[in-house]
PDB file of N, CA and C in Angstrom:
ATOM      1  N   UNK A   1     159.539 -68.007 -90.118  1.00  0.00           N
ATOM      2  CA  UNK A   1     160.354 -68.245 -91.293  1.00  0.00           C
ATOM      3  C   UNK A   1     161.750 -68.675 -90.861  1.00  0.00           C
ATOM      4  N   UNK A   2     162.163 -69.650 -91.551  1.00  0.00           N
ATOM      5  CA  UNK A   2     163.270 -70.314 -90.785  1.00  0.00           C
ATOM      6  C   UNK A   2     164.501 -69.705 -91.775  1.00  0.00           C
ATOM      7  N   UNK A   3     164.165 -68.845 -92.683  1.00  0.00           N
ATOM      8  CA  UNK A   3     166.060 -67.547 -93.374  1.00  0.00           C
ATOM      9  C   UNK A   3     165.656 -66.845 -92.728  1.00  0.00           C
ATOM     10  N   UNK A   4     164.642 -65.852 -91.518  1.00  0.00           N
ATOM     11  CA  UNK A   4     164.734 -64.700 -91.133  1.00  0.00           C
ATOM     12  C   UNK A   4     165.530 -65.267 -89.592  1.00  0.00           C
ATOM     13  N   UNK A   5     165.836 -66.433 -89.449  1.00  0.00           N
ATOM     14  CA  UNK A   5     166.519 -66.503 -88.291  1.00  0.00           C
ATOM     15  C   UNK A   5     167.699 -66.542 -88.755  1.00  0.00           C
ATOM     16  N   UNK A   6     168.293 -66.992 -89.736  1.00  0.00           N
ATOM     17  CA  UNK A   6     169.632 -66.435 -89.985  1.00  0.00           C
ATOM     18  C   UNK A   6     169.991 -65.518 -90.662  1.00  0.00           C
ATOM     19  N   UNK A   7     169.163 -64.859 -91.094  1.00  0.00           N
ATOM     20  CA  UNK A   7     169.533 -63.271 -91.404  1.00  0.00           C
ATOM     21  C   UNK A   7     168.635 -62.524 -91.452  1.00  0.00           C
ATOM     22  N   UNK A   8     168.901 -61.493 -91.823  1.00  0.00           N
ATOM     23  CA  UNK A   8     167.845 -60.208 -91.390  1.00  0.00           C
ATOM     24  C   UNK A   8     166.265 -60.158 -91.960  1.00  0.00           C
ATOM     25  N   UNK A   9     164.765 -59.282 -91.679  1.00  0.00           N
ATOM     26  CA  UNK A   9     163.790 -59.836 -92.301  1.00  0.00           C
ATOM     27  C   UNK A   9     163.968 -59.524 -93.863  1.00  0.00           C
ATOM     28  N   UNK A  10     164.988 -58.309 -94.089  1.00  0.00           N
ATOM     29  CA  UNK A  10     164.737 -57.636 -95.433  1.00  0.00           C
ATOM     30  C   UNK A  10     165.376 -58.450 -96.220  1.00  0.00           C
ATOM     31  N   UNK A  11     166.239 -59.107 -95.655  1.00  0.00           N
ATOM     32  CA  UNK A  11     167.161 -59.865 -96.333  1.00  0.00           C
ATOM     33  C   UNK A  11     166.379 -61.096 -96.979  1.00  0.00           C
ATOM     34  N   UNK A  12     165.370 -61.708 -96.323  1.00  0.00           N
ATOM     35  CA  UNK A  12     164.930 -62.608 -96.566  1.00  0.00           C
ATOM     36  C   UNK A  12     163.641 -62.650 -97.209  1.00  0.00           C
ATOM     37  N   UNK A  13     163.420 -61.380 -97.332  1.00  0.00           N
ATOM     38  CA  UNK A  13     162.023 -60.695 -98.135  1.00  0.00           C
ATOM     39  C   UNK A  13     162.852 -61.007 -99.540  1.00  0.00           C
ATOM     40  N   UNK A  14     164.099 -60.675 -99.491  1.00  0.00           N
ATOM     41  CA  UNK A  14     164.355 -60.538-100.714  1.00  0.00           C
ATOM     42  C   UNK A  14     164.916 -61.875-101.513  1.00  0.00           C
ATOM     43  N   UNK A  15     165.356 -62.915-100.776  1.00  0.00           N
ATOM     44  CA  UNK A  15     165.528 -64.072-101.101  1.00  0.00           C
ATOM     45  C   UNK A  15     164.193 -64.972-101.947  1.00  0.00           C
ATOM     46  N   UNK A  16     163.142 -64.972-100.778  1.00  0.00           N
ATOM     47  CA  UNK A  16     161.854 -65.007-101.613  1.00  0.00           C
ATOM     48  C   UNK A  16     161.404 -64.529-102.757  1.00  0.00           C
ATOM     49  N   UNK A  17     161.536 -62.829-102.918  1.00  0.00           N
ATOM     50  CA  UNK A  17     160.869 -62.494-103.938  1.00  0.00           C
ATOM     51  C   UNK A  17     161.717 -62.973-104.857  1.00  0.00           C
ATOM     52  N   UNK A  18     163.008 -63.432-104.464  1.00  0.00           N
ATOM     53  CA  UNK A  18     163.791 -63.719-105.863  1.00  0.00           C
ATOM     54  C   UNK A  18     163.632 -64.881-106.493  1.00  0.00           C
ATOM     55  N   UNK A  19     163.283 -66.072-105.540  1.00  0.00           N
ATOM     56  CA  UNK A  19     162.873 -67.140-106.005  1.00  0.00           C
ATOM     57  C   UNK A  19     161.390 -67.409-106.745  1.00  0.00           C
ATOM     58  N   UNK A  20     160.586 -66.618-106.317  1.00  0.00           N
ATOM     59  CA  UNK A  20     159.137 -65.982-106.959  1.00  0.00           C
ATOM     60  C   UNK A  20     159.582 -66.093-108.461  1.00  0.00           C
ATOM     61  N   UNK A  21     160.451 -64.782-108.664  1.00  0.00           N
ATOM     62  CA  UNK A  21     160.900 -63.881-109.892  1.00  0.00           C
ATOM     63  C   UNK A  21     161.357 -65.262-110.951  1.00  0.00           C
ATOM     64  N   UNK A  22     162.412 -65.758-110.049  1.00  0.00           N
ATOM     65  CA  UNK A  22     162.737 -66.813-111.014  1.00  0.00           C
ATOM     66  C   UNK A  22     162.008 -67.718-111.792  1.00  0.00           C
ATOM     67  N   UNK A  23     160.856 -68.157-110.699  1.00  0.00           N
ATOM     68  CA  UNK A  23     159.977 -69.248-110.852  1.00  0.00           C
ATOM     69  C   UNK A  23     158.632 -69.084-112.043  1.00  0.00           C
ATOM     70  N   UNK A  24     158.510 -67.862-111.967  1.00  0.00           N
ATOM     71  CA  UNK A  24     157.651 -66.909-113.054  1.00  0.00           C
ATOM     72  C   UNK A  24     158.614 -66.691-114.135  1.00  0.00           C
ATOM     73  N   UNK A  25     160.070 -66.293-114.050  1.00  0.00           N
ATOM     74  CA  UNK A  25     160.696 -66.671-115.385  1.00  0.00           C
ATOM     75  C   UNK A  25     160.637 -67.035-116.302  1.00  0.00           C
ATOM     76  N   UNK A  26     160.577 -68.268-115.356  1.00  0.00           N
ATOM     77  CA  UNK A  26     160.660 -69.841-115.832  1.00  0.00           C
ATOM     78  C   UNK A  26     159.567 -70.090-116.469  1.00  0.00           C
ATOM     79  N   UNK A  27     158.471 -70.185-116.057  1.00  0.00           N
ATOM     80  CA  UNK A  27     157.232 -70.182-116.525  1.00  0.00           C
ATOM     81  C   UNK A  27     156.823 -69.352-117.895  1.00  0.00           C
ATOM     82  N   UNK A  28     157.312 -68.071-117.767  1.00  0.00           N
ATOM     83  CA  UNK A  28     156.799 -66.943-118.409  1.00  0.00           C
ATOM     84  C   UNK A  28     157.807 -67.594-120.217  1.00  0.00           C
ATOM     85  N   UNK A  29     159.297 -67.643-119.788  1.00  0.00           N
ATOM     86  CA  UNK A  29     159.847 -67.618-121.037  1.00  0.00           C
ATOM     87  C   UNK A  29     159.555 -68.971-121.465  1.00  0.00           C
ATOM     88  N   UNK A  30     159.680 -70.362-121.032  1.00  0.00           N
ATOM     89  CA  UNK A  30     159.014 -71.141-121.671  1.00  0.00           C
ATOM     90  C   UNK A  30     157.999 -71.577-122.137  1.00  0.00           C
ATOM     91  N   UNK A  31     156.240 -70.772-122.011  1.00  0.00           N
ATOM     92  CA  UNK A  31     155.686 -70.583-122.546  1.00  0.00           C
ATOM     93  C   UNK A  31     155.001 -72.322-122.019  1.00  0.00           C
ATOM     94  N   UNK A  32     155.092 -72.594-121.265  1.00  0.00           N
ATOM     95  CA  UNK A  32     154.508 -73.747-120.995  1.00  0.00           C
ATOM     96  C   UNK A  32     153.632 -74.089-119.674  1.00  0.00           C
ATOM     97  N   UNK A  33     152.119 -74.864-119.375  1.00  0.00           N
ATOM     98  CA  UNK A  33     151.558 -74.515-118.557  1.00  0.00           C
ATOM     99  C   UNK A  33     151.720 -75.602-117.554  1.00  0.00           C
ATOM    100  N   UNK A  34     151.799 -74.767-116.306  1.00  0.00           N
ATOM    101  CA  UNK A  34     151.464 -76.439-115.548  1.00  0.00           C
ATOM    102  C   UNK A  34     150.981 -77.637-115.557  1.00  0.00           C
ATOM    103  N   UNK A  35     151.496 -78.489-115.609  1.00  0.00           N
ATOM    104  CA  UNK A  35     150.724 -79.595-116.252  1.00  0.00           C
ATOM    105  C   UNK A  35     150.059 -80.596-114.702  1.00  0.00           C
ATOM    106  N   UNK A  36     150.622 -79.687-113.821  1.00  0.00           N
ATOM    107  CA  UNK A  36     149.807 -79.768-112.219  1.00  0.00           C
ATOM    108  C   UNK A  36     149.051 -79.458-111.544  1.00  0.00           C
ATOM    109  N   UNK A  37     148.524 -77.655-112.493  1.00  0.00           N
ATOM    110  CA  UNK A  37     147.390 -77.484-111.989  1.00  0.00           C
ATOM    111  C   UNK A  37     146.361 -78.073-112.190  1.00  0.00           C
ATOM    112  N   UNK A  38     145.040 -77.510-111.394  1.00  0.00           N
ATOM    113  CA  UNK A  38     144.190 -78.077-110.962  1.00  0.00           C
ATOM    114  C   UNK A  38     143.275 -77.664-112.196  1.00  0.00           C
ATOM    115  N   UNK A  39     143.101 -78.049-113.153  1.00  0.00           N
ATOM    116  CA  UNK A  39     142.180 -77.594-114.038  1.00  0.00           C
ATOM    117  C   UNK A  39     141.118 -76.870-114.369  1.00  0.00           C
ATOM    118  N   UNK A  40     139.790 -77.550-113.083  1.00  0.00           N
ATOM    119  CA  UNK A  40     139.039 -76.802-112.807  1.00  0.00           C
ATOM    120  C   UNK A  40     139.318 -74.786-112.328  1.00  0.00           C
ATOM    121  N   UNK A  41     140.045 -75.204-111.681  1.00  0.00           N
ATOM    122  CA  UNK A  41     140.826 -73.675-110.819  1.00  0.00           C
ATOM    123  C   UNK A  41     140.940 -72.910-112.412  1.00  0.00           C
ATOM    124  N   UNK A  42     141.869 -73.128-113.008  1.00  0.00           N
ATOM    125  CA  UNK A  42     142.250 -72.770-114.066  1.00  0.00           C
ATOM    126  C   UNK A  42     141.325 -72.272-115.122  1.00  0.00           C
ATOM    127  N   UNK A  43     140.024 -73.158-115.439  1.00  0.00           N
ATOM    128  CA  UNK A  43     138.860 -72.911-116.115  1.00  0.00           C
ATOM    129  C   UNK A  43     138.432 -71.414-115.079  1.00  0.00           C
ATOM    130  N   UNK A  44     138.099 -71.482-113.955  1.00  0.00           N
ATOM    131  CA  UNK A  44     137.567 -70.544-113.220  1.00  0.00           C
ATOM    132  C   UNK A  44     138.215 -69.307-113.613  1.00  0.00           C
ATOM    133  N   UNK A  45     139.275 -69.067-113.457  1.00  0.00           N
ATOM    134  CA  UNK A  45     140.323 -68.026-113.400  1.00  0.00           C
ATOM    135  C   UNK A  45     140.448 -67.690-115.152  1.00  0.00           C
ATOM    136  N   UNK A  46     140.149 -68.197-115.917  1.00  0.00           N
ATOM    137  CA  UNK A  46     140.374 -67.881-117.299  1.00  0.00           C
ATOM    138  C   UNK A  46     138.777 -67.286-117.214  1.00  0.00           C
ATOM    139  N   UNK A  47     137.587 -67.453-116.824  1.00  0.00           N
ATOM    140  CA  UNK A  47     136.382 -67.396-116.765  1.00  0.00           C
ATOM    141  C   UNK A  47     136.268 -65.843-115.864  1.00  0.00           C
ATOM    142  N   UNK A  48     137.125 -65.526-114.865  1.00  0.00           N
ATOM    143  CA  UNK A  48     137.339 -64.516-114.026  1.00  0.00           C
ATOM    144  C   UNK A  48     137.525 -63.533-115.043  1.00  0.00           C
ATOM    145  N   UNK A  49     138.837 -63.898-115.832  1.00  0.00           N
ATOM    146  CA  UNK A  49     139.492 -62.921-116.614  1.00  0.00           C
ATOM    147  C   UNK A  49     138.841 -62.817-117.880  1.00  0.00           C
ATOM    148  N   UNK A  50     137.803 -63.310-118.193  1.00  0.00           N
ATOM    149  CA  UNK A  50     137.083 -63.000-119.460  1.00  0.00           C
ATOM    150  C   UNK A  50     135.668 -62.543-119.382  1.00  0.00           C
ATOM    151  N   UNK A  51     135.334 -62.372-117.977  1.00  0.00           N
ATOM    152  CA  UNK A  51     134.258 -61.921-117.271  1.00  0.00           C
ATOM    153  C   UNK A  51     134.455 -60.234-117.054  1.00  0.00           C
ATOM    154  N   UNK A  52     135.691 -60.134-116.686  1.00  0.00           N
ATOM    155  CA  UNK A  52     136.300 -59.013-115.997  1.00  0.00           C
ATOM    156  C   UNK A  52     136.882 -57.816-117.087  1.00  0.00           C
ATOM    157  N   UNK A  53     137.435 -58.496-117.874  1.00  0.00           N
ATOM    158  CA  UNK A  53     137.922 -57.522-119.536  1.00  0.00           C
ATOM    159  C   UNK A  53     136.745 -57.666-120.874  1.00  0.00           C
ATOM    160  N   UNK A  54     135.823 -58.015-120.601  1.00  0.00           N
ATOM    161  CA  UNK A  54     135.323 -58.355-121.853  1.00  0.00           C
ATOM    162  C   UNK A  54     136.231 -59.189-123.077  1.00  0.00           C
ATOM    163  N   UNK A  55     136.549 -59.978-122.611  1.00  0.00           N
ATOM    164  CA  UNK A  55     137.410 -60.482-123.864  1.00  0.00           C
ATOM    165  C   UNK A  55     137.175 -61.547-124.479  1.00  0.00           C
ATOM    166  N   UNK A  56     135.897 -62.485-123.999  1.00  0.00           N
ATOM    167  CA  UNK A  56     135.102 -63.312-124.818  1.00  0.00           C
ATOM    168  C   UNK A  56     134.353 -62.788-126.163  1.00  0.00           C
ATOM    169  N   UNK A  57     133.591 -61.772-125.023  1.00  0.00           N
ATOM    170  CA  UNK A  57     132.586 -60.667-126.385  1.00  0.00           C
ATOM    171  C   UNK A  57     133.418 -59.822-127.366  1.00  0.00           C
ATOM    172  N   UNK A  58     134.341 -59.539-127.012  1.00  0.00           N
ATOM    173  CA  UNK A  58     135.386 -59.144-127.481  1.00  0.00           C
ATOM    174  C   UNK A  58     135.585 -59.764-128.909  1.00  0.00           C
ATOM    175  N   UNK A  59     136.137 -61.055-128.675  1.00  0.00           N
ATOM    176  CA  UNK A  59     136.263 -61.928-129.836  1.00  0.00           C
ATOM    177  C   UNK A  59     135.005 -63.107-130.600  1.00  0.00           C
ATOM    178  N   UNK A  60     133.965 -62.699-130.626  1.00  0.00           N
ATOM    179  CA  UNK A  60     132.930 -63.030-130.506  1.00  0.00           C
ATOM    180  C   UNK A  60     132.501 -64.243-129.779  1.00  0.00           C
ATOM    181  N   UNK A  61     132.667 -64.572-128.453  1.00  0.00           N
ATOM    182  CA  UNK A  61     132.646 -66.085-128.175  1.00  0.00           C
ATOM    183  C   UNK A  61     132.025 -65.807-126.988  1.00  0.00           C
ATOM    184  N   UNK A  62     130.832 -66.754-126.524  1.00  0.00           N
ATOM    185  CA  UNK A  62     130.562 -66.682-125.682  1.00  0.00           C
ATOM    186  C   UNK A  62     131.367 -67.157-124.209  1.00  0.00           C
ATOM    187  N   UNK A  63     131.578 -66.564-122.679  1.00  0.00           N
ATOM    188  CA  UNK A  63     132.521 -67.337-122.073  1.00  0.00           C
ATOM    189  C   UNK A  63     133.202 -68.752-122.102  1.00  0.00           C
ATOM    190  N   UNK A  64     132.141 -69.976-122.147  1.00  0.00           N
ATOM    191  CA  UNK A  64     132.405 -71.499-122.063  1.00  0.00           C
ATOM    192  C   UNK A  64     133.723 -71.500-123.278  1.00  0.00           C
ATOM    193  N   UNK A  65     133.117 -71.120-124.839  1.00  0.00           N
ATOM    194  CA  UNK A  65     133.535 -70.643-125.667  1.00  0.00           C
ATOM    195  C   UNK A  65     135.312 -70.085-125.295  1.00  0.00           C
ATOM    196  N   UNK A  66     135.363 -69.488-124.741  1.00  0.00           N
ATOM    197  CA  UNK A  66     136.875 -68.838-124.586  1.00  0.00           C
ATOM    198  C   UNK A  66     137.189 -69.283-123.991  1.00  0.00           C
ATOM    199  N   UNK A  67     136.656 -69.814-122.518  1.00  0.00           N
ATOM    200  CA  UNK A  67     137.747 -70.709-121.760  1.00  0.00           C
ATOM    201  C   UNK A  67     138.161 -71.868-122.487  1.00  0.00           C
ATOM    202  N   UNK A  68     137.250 -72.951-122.890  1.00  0.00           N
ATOM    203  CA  UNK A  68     137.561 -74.090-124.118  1.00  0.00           C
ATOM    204  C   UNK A  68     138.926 -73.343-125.196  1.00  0.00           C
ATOM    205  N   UNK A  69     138.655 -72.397-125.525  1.00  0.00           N
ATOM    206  CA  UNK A  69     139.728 -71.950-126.597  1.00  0.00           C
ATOM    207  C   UNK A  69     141.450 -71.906-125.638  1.00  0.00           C
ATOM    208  N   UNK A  70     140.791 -71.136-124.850  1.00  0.00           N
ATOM    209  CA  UNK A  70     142.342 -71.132-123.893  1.00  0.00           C
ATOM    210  C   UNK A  70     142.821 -72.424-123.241  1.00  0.00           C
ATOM    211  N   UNK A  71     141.745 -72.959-122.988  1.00  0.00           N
ATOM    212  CA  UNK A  71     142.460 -74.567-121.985  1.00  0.00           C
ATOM    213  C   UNK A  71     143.222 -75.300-123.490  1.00  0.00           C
ATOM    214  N   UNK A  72     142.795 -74.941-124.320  1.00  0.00           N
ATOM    215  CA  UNK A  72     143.214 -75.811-125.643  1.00  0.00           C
ATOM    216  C   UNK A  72     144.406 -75.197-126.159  1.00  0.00           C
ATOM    217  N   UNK A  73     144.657 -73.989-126.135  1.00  0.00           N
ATOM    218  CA  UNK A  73     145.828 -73.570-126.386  1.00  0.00           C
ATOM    219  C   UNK A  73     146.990 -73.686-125.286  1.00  0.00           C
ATOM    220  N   UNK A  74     146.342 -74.110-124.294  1.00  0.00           N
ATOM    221  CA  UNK A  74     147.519 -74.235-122.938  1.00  0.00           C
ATOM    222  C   UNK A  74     147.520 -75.459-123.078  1.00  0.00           C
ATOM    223  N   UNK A  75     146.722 -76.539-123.797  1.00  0.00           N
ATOM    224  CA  UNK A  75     147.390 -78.155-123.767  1.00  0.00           C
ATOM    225  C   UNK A  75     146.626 -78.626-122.247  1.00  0.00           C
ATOM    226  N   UNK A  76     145.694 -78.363-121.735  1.00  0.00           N
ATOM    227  CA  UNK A  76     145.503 -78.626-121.073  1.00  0.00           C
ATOM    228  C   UNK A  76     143.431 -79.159-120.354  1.00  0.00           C
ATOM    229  N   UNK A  77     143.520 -79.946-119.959  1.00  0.00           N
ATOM    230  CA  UNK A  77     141.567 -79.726-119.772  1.00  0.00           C
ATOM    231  C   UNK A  77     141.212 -80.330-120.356  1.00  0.00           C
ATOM    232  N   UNK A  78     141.746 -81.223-121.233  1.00  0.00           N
ATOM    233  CA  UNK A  78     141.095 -82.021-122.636  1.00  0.00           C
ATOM    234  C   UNK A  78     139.639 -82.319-122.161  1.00  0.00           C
ATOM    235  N   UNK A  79     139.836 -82.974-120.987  1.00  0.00           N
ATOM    236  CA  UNK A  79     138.256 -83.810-120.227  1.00  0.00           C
ATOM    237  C   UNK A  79     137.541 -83.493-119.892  1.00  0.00           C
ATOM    238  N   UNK A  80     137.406 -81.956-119.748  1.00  0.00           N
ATOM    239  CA  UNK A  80     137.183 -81.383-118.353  1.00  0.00           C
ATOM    240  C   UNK A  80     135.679 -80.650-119.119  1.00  0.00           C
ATOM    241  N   UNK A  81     134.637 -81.075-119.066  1.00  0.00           N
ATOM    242  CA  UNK A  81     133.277 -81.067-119.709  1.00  0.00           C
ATOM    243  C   UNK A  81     132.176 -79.790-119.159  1.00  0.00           C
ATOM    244  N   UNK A  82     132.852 -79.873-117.609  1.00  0.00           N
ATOM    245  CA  UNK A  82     132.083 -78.719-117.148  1.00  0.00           C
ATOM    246  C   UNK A  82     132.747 -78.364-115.556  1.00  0.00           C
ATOM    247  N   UNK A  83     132.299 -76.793-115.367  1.00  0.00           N
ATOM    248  CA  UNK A  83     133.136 -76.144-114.084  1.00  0.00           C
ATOM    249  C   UNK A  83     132.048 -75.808-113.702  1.00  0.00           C
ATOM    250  N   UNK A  84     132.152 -75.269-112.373  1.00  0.00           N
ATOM    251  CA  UNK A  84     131.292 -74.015-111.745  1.00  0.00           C
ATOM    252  C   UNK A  84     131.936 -73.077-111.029  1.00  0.00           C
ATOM    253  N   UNK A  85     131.322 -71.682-111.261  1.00  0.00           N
ATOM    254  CA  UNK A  85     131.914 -70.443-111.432  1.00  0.00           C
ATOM    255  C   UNK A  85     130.602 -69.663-110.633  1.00  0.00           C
ATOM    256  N   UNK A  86     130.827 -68.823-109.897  1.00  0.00           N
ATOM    257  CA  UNK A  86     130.034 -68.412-108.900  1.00  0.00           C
ATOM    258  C   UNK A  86     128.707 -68.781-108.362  1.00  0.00           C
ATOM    259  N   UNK A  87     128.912 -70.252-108.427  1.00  0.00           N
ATOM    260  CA  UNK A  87     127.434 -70.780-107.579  1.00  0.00           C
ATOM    261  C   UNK A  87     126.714 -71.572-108.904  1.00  0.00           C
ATOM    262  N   UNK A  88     127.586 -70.991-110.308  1.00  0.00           N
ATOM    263  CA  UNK A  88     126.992 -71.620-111.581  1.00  0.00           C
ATOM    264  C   UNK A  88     127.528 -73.070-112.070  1.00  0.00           C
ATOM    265  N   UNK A  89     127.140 -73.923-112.729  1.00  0.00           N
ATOM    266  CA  UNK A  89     127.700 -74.998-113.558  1.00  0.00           C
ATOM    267  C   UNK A  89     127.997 -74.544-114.775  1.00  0.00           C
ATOM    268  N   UNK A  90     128.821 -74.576-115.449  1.00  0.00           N
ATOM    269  CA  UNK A  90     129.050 -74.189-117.182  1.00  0.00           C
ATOM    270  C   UNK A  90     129.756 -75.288-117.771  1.00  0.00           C
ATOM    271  N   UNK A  91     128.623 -75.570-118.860  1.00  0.00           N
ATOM    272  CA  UNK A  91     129.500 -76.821-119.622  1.00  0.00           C
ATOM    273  C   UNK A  91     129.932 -75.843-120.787  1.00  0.00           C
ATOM    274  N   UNK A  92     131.020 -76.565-121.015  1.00  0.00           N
ATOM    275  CA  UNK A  92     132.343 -76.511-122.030  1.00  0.00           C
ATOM    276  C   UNK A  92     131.893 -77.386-123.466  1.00  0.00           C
ATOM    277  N   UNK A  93     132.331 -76.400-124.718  1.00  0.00           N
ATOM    278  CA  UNK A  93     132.419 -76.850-125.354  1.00  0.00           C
ATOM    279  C   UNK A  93     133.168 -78.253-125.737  1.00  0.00           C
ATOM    280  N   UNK A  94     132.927 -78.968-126.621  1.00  0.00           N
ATOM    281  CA  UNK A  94     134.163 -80.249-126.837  1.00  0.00           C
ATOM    282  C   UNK A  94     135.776 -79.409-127.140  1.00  0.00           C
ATOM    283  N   UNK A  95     136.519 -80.314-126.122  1.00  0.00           N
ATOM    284  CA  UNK A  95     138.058 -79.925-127.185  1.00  0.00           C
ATOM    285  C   UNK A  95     138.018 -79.863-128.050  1.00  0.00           C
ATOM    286  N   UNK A  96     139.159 -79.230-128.920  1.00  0.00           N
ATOM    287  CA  UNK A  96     139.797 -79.478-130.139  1.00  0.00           C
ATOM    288  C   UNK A  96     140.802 -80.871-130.409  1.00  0.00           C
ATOM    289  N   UNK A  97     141.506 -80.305-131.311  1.00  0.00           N
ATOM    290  CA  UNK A  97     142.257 -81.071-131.047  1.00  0.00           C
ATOM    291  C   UNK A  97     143.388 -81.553-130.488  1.00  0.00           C
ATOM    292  N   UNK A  98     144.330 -82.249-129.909  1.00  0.00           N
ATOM    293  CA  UNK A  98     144.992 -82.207-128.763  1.00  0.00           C
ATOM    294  C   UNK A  98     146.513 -81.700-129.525  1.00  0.00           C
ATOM    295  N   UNK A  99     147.262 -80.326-128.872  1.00  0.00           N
ATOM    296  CA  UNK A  99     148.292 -80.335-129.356  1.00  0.00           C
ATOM    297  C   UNK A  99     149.361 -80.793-128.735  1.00  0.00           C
ATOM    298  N   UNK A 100     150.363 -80.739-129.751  1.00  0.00           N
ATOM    299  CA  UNK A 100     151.909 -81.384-129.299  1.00  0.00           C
ATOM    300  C   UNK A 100     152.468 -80.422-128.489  1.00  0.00           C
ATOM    301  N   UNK A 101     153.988 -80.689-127.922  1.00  0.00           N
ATOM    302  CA  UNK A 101     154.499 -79.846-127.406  1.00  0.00           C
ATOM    303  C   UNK A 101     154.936 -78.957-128.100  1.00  0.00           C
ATOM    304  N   UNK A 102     154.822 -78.900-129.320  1.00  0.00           N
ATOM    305  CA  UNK A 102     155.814 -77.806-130.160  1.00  0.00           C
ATOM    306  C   UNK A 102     154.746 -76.742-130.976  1.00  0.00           C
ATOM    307  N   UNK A 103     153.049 -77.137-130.515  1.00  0.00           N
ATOM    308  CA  UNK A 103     151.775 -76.229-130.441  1.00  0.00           C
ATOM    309  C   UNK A 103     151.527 -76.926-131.812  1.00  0.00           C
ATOM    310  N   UNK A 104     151.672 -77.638-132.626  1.00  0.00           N
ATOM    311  CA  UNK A 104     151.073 -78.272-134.002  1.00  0.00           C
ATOM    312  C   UNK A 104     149.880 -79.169-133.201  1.00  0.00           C
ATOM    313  N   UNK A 105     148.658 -79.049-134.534  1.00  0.00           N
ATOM    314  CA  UNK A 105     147.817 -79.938-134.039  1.00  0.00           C
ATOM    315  C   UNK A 105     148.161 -81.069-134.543  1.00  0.00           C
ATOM    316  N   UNK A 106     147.737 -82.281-133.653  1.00  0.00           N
ATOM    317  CA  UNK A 106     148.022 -83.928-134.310  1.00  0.00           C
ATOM    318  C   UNK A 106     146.853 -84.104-135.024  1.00  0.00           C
ATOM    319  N   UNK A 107     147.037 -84.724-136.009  1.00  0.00           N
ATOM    320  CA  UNK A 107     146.329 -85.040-137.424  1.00  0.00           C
ATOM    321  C   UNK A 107     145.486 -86.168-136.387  1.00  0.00           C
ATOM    322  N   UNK A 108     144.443 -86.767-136.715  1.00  0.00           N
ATOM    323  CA  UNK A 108     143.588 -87.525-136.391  1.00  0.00           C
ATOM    324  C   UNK A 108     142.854 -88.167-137.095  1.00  0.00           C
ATOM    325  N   UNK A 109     143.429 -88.533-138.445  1.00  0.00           N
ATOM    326  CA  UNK A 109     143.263 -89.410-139.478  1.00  0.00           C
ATOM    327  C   UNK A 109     144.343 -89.946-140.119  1.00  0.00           C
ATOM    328  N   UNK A 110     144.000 -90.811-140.620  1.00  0.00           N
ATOM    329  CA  UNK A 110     145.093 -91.658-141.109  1.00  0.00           C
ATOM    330  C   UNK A 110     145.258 -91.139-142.893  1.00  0.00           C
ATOM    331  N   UNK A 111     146.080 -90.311-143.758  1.00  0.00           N
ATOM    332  CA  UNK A 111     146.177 -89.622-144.836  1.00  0.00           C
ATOM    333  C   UNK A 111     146.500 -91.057-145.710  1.00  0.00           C
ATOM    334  N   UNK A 112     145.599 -91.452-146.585  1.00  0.00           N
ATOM    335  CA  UNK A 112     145.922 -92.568-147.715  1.00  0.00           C
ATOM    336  C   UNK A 112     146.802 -92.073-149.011  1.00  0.00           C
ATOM    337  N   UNK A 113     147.315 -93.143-149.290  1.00  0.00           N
ATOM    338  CA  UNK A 113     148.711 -93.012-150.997  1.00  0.00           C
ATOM    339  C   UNK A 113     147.489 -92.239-151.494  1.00  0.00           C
ATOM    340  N   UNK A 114     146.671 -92.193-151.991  1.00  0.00           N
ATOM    341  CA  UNK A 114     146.592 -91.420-152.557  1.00  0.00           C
ATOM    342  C   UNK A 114     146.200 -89.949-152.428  1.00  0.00           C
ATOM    343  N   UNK A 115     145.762 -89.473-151.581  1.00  0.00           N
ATOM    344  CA  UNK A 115     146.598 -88.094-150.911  1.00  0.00           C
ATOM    345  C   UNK A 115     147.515 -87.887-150.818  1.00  0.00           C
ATOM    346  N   UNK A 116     148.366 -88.109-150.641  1.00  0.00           N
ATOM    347  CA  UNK A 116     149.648 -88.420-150.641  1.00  0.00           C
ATOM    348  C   UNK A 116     150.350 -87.741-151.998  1.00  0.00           C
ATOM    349  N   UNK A 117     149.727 -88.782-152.564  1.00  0.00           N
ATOM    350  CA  UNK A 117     150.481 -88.428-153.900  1.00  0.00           C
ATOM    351  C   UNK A 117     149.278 -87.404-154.721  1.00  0.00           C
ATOM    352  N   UNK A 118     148.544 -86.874-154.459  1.00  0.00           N
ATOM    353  CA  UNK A 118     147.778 -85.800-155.113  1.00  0.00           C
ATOM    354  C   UNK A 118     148.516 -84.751-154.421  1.00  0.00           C
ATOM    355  N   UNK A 119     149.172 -84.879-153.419  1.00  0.00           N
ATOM    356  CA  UNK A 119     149.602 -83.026-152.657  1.00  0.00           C
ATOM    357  C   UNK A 119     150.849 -83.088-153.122  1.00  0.00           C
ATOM    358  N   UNK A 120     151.275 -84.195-153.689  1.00  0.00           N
ATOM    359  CA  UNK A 120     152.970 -84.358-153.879  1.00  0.00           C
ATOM    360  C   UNK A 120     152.843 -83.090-155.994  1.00  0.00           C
TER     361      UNK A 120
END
């Protein structure tokens, strides 16, 4: 490690964890997902954690089911049709629909005058 040569190891344990801390901050309070990870990884690890808590069956959904729900609420995976997860293939439900940055779904029809003017 090239800070434990200029200062001490504890010192530099702690430089790290601080940049960690920050970096999860960051992450944590803006509420926004990497838009770098690796998707697949991501499907896996949401698939880990819904394997591991019951929290698919939980909410009545089968796994594919909850990961699709979560990649869609993280804005992320739109494409991503199928993973494999311990030696398995699992296809994914279809997306939803794709949200904005501000979590609204985008409309995906075109609303005619006269809708328009019936909601008015």
């Amino acid at each position: 490690m090239r800070l434990t040569r200029r200062t001490s190891k504890q010192k530099a344990i702690v430089a790290i964890a601080r940049k960690l801390l920050v970096v999860v901050w960051n992450v944590l309070s803006s509420q926004a997902a990497d838009r770098q990870a690796e998707t697949e990884a991501v499907a896996r690890s949401l698939m880990n954690w819904a394997a591991s808590h019951g929290l698919a069956t939980g909410l009545g959904l089968s796994r594919p089911q909850f990961v699709r729900q979560e990649l869609d609420r993280l804005g992320i995976g739109h494409s991503l049709e199928a993973f494999s997860y311990c030696g398995r293939v699992y296809r994914l439900p279809r997306a939803g629909p794709i949200r904005s940055h501000l979590g609204d779904a985008v409309a995906h029809r075109v609303v005619t005058p006269e809708e328009v003017a019936a909601s008015a």
